[in-house]
Protein backbone atom coordinates (compact mmCIF):
# COMPACT_ATOMS: atom_id res chain seq x y z
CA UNK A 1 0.00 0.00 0.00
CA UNK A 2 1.50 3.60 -0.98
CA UNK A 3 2.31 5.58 1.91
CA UNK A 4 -0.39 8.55 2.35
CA UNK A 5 1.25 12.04 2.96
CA UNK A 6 -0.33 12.31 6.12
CA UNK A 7 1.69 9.17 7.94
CA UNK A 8 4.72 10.78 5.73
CA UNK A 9 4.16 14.38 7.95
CA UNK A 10 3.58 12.37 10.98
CA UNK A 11 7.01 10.82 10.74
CA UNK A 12 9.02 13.79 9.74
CA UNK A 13 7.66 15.04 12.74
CA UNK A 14 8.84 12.48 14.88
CA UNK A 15 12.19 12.68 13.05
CA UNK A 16 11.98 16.23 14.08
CA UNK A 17 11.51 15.31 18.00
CA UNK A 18 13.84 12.91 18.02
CA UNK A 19 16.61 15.54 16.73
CA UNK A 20 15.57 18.27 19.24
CA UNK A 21 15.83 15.36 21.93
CA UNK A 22 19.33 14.59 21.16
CA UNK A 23 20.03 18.40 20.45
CA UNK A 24 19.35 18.95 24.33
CA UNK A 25 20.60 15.71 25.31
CA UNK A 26 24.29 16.76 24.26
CA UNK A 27 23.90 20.38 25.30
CA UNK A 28 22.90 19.02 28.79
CA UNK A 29 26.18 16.56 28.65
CA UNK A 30 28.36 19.81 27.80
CA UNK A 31 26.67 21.73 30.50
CA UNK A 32 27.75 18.95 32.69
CA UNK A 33 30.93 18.11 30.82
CA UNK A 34 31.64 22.35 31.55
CA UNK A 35 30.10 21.94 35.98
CA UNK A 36 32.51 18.92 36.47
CA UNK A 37 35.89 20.74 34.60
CA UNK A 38 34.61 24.06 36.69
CA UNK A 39 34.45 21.94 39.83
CA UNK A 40 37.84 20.32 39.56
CA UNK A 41 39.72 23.82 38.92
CA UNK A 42 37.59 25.14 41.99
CA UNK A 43 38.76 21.95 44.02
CA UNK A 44 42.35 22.48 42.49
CA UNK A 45 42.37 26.01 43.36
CA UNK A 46 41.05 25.51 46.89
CA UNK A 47 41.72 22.73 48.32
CA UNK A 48 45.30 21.56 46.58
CA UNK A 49 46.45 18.03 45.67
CA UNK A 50 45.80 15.39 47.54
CA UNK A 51 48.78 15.15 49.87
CA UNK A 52 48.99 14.71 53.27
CA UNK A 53 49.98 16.91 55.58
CA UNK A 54 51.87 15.26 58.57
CA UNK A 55 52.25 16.88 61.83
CA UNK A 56 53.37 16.26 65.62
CA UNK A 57 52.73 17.16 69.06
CA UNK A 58 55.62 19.43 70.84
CA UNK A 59 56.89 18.21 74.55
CA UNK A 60 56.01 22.50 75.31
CA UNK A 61 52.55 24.05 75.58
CA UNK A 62 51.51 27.40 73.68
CA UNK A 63 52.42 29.93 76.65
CA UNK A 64 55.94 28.88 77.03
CA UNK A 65 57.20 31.75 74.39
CA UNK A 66 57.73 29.21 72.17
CA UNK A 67 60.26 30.60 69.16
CA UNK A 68 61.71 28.68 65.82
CA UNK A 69 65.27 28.65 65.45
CA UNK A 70 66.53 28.03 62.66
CA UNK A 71 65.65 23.93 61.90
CA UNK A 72 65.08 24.19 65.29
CA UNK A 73 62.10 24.92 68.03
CA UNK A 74 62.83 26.58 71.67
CA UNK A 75 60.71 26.78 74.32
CA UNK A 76 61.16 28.31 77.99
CA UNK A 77 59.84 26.73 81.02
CA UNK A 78 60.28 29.22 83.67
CA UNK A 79 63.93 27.78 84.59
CA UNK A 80 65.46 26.26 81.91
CA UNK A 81 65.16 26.54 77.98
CA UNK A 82 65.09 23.68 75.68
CA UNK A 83 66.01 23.23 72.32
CA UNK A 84 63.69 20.75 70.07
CA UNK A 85 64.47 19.48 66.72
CA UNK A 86 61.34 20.01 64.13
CA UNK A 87 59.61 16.71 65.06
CA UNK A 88 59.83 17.06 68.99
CA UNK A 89 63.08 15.56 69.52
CA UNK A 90 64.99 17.50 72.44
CA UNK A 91 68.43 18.14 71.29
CA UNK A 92 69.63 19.98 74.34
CA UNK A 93 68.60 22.00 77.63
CA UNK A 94 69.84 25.05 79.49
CA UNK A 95 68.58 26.40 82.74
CA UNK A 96 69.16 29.50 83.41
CA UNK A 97 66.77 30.65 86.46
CA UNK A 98 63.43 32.41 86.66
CA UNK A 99 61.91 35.18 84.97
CA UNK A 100 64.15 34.80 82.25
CA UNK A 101 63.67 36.05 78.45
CA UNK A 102 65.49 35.51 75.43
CA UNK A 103 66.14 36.44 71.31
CA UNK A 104 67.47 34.64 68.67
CA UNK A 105 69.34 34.82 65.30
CA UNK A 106 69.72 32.19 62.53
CA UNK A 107 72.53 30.52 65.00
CA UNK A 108 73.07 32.38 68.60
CA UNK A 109 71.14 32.98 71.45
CA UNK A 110 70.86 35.55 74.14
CA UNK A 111 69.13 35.42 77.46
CA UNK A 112 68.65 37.89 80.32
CA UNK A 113 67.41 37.58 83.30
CA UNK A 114 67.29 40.38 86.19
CA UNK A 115 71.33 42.04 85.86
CA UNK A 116 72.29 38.14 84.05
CA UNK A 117 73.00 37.89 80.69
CA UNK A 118 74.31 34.85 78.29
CA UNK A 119 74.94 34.23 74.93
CA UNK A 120 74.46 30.68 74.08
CA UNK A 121 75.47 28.92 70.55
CA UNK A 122 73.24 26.96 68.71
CA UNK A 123 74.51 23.65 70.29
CA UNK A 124 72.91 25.12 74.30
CA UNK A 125 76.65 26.04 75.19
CA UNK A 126 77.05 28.69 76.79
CA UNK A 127 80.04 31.38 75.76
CA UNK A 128 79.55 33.74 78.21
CA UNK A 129 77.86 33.86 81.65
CA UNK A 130 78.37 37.22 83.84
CA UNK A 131 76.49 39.51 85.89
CA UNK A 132 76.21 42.98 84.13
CA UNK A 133 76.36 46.47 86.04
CA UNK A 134 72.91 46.92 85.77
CA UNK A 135 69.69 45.39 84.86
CA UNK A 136 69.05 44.54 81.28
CA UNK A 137 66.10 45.54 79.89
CA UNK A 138 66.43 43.13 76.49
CA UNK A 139 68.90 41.82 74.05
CA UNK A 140 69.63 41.14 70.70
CA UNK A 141 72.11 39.08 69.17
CA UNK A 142 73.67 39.07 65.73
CA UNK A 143 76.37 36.45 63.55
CA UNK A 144 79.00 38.18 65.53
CA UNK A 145 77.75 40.71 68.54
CA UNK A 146 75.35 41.08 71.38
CA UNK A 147 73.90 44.44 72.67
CA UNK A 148 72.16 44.88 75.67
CA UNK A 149 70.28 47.60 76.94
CA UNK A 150 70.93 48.34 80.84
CA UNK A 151 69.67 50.30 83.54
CA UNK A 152 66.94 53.01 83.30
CA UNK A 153 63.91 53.35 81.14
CA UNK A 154 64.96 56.56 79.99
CA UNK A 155 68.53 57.11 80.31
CA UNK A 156 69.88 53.51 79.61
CA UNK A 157 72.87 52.10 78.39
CA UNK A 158 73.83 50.08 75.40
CA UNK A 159 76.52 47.56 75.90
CA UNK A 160 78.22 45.73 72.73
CA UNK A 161 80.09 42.50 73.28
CA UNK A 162 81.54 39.52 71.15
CA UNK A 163 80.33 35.81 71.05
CA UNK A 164 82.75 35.06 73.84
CA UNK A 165 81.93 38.15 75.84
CA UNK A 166 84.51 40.60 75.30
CA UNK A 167 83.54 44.12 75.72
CA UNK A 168 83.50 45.78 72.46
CA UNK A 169 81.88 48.96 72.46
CA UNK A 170 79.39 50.96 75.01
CA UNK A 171 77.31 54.01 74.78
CA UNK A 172 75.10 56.18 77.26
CA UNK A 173 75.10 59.61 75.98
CA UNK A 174 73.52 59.22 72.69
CA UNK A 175 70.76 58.11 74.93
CA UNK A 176 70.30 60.43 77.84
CA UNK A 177 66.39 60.86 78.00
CA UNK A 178 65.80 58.56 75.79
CA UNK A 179 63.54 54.96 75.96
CA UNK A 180 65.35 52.19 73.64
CA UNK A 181 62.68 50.71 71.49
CA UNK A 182 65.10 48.24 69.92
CA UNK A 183 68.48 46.99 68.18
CA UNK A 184 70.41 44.78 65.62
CA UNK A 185 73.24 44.31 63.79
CA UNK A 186 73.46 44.84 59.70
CA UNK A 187 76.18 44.12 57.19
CA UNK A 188 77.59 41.17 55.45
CA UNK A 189 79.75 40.70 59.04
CA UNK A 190 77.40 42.65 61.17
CA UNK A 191 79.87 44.83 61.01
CA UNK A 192 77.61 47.88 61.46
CA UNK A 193 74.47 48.42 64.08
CA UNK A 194 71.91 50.14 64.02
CA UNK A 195 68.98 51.46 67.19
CA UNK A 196 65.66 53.09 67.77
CA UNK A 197 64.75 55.44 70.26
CA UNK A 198 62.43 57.57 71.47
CA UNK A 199 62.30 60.79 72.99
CA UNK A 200 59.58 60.83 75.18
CA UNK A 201 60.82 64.09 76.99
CA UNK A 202 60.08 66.81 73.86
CA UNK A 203 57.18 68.97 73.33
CA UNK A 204 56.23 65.85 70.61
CA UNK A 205 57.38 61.96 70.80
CA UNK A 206 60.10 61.66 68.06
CA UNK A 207 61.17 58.43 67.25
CA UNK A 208 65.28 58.23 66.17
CA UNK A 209 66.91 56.27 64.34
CA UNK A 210 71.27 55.88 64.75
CA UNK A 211 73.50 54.32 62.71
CA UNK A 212 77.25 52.96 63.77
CA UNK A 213 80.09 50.86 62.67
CA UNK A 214 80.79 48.45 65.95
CA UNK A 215 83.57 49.54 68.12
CA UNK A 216 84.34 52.93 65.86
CA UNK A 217 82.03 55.62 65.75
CA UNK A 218 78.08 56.52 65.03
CA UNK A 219 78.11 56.59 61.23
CA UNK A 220 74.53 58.41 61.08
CA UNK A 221 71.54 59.79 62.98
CA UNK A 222 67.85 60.63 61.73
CA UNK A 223 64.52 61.60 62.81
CA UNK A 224 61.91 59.57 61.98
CA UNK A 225 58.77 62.31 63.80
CA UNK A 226 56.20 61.14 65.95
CA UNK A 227 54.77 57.87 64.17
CA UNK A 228 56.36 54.84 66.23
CA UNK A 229 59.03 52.56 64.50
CA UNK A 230 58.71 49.40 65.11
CA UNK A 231 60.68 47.08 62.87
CA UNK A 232 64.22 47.61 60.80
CA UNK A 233 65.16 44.96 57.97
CA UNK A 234 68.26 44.78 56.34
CA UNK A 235 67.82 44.18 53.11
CA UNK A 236 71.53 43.54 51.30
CA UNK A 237 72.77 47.15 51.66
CA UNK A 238 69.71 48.98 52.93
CA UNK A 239 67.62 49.38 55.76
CA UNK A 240 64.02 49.61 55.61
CA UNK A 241 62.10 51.03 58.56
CA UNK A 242 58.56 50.54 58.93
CA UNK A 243 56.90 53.03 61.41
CA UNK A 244 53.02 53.11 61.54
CA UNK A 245 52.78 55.52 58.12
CA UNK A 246 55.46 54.74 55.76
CA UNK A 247 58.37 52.34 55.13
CA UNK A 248 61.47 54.37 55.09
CA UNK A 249 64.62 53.20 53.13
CA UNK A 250 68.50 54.47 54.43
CA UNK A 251 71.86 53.31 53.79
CA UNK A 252 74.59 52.38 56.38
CA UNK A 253 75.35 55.72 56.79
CA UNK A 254 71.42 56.95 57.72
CA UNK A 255 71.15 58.85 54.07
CA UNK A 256 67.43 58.09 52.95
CA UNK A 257 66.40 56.58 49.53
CA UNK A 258 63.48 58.21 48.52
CA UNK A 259 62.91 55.93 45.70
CA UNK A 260 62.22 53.45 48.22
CA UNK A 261 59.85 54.98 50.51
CA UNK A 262 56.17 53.16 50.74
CA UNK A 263 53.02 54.48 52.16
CA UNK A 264 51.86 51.49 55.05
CA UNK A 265 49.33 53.42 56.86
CA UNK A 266 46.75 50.63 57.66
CA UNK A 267 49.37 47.66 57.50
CA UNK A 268 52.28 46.77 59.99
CA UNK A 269 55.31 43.83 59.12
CA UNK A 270 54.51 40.00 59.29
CA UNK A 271 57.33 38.47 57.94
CA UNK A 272 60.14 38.70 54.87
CA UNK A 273 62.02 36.77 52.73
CA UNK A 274 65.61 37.93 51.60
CA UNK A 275 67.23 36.03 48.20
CA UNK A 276 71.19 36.11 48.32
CA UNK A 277 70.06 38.20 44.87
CA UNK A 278 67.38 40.55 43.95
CA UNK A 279 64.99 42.29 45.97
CA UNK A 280 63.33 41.13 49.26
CA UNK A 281 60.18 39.80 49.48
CA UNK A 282 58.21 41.92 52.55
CA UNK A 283 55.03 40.22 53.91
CA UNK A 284 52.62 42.81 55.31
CA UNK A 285 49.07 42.34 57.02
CA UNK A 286 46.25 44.59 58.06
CA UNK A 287 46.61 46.68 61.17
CA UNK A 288 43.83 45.11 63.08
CA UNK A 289 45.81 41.71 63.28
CA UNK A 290 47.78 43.00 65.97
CA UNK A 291 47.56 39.80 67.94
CA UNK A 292 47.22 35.97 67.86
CA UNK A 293 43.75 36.46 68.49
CA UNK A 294 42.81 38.07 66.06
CA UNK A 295 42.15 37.12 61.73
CA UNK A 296 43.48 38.54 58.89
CA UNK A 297 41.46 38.32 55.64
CA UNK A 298 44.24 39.91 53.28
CA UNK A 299 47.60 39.98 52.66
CA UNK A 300 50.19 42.33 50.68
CA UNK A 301 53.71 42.08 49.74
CA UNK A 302 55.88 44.17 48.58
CA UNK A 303 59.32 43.62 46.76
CA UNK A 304 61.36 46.10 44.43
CA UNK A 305 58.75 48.10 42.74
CA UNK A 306 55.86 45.49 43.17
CA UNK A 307 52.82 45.98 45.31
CA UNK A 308 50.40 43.11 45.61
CA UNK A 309 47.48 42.14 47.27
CA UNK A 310 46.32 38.71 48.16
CA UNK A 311 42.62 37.85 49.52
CA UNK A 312 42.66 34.57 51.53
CA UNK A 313 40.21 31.89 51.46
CA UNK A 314 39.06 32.08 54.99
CA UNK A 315 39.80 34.09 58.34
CA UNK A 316 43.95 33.06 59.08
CA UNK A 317 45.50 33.46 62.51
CA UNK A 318 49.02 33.86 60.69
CA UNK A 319 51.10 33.89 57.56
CA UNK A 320 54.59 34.09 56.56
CA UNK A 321 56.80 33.87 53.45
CA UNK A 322 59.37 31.06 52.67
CA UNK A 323 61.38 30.99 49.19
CA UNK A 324 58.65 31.94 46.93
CA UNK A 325 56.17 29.97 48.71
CA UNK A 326 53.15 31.98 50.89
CA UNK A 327 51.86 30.30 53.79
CA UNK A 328 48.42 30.94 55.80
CA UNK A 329 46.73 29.41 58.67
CA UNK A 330 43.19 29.44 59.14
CA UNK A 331 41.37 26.89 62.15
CA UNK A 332 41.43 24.16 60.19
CA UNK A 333 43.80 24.57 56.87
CA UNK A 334 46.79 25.51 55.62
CA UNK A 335 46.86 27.72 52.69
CA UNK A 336 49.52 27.93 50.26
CA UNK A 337 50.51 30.26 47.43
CA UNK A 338 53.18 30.99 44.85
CA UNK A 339 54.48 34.96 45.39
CA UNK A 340 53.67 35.86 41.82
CA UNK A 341 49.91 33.93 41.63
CA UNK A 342 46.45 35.23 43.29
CA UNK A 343 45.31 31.71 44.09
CA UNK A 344 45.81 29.56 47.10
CA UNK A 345 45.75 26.14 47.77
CA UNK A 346 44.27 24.59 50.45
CA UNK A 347 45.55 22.06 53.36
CA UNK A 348 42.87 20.48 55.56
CA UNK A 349 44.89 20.46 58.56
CA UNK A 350 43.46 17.13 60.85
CA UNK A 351 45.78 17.49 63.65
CA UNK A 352 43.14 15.69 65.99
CA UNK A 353 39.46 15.25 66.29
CA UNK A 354 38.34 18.05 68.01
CA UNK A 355 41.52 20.80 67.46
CA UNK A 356 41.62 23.87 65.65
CA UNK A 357 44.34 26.05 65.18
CA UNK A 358 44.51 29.13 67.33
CA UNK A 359 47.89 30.28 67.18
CA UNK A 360 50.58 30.95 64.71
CA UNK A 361 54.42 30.81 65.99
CA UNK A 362 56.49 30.62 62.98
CA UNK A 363 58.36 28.69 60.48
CA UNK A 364 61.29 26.69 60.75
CA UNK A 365 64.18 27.11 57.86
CA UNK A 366 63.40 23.05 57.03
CA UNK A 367 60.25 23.18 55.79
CA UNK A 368 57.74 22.75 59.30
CA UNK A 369 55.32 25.32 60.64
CA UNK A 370 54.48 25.68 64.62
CA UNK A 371 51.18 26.27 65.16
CA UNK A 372 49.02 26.12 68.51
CA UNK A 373 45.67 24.04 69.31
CA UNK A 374 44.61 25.44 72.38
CA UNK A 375 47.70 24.74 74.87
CA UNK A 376 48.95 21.94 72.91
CA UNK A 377 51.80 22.97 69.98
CA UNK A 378 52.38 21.12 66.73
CA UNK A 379 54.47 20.94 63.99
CA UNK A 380 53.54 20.28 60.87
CA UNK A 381 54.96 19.70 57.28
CA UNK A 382 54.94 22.65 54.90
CA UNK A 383 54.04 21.53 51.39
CA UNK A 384 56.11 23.39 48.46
């Protein structure tokens, strides 16, 4: 029987169906095909590879000013300190009596306590031991040289001395009237020093900063006006000095670089990372994470003429730079990001059932972050 043009319609109109149906059957496969490659760069992004981050529980607890040192973790116990290797492993102890505080540099140690003051190498031995003329306010120690600040609040004393305690420079004058803020030691040999100050006697606070070459003679003085200094990083062959408004940029000899000064109204120093070449990589947070308590949401960093903000995933405790590598810490994960990339990848952090992080100490030079749970301090595997 011939086929009537009506059952010929009816079937190019089924044809037709048919072809719409598998027209939105593969556009709902690429829609999915598009959600699934969307959700694995989301999951790449955010929450990294799938390695494991280890981590271990410290012999210390979170209040015992617990400090890395180089590959190394110290912790003070209200008579001795002890020296930990990354993992927990205590590689040696010192005691050195109550109320006791102390400051580190890649490979010394000083500690004061009342008119007492050591410097201890990185193997707990002590090179000197003695009983200064007055009571030390703090120390710092460099490659080379401590200083310590004695006596008054506001008339002190700064006393230089080697590694093995000989008396190698000392200075009260420059600082009649004056509260020490701080100290440290610059140069490829520490060979020059550098201080802060502030006079607290004017008609306006003045912070000042003074330059010298150790055991010779100041080398440069300059007034840095009422906003409090803070922090001074040597950077190769300049010093950069953050105060509450601007990062200021001098040379050994206290002569600014204009070129390198930086509005950071609004943002204080977190943390820096210093190649033996190039520029340094400075870390800087928002003002309102001025303690351990507090979160930070953002993050900028400056180096050479580059000024660049990050945005974190979540609210972090603490951050910090290693290499080229950025490293966050929110309650439960560790962020990571490369210094020249926006995005972050994220850690889940299971140090324990119930534990989130609440405290950020620092990082150790072989790859381990110290964190704090509460009390309880852990160390945990940094992934690159």
């Amino acid at each position: 029987m011939p086929r009537t043009k009506t059952s010929s319609s009816f079937q190019n109109m089924i044809n037709r169906e048919k072809k719409i149906i598998l027209q939105v059957r593969n556009w709902l496969i690429l829609i999915v095909v598009v959600l699934l490659i969307g959700l694995g760069i989301y999951l790449i992004s955010h929450l990294g590879s799938v390695t494991e981050i280890s981590s271990v529980v410290l012999p210390c607890y979170a209040y015992q000013d617990v400090t890395p040192f180089g590959d190394s973790i110290l912790y003070y116990d209200s008579a001795s300190i002890h020296c930990l290797n990354a993992t927990g492993g205590v590689r040696w102890s010192l005691p050195v009596g109550a109320n006791a505080h102390f400051s580190v540099s890649d490979t010394n140690i000083v500690v004061w306590s009342g008119s007492r003051l050591f410097i201890v190498n990185k193997d707990g031995r002590p090179t000197y031991n003695e009983t200064q003329l007055a009571e030390v306010q703090f120390a710092r120690i460099g490659s080379r040289y401590c200083a310590a600040v004695i006596g008054s609040d506001t008339s002190p004393t700064l006393i230089v001395r080697s590694l093995d305690g000989t008396s190698v420079d000392e200075e009260s004058e420059a600082y009649s009237n004056l509260m020490m803020l701080d100290v440290g030691f610059f140069g490829e040999a520490d060979q020059y020093m550098w201080t802060l100050a502030m006079d607290v006697y004017g008609t306006a606070i003045n912070t000042v900063l003074n330059t010298f070459q150790v055991g010779k003679m100041n080398t440069g003085i300059v007034s840095l006006g009422e906003f409090l200094a803070y922090k001074v990083l040597y950077e190769n062959t300049r010093l950069h000095v953050f105060t509450t408004q601007q990062m200021y940029t001098y040379d050994y000899k206290a002569v600014q670089d204009m070129s390198g000064t930086r509005l950071v109204y609004g943002w204080y120093y977190l943390d820096s990372y210093i190649p033996e070449h190039g520029n340094a990589y400075i870390l800087l947070a928002p003002n309102a994470k001025r303690t351990s308590t507090q979160t930070m949401t953002e993050l900028r960093l400056l180096t050479g003429s580059i000024d660049r903000r990050y945005t974190l995933p979540s609210a972090c405790f603490g951050a910090a730079i290693q290499g080229k590598n950025l490293y966050a810490f929110s309650k439960d994960y560790l962020y990571r990001a490369d210094v020249g990339k926006q995005s972050f990848y994220g850690y889940p952090l299971k140090l324990s059932a119930e534990s989130e992080v609440t405290e950020f100490f620092g990082l150790t030079s072989n790859g381990r972050a110290v964190v704090a749970c509460g009390d309880v301090v852990y160390s945990i595997s940094l992934p690159q």
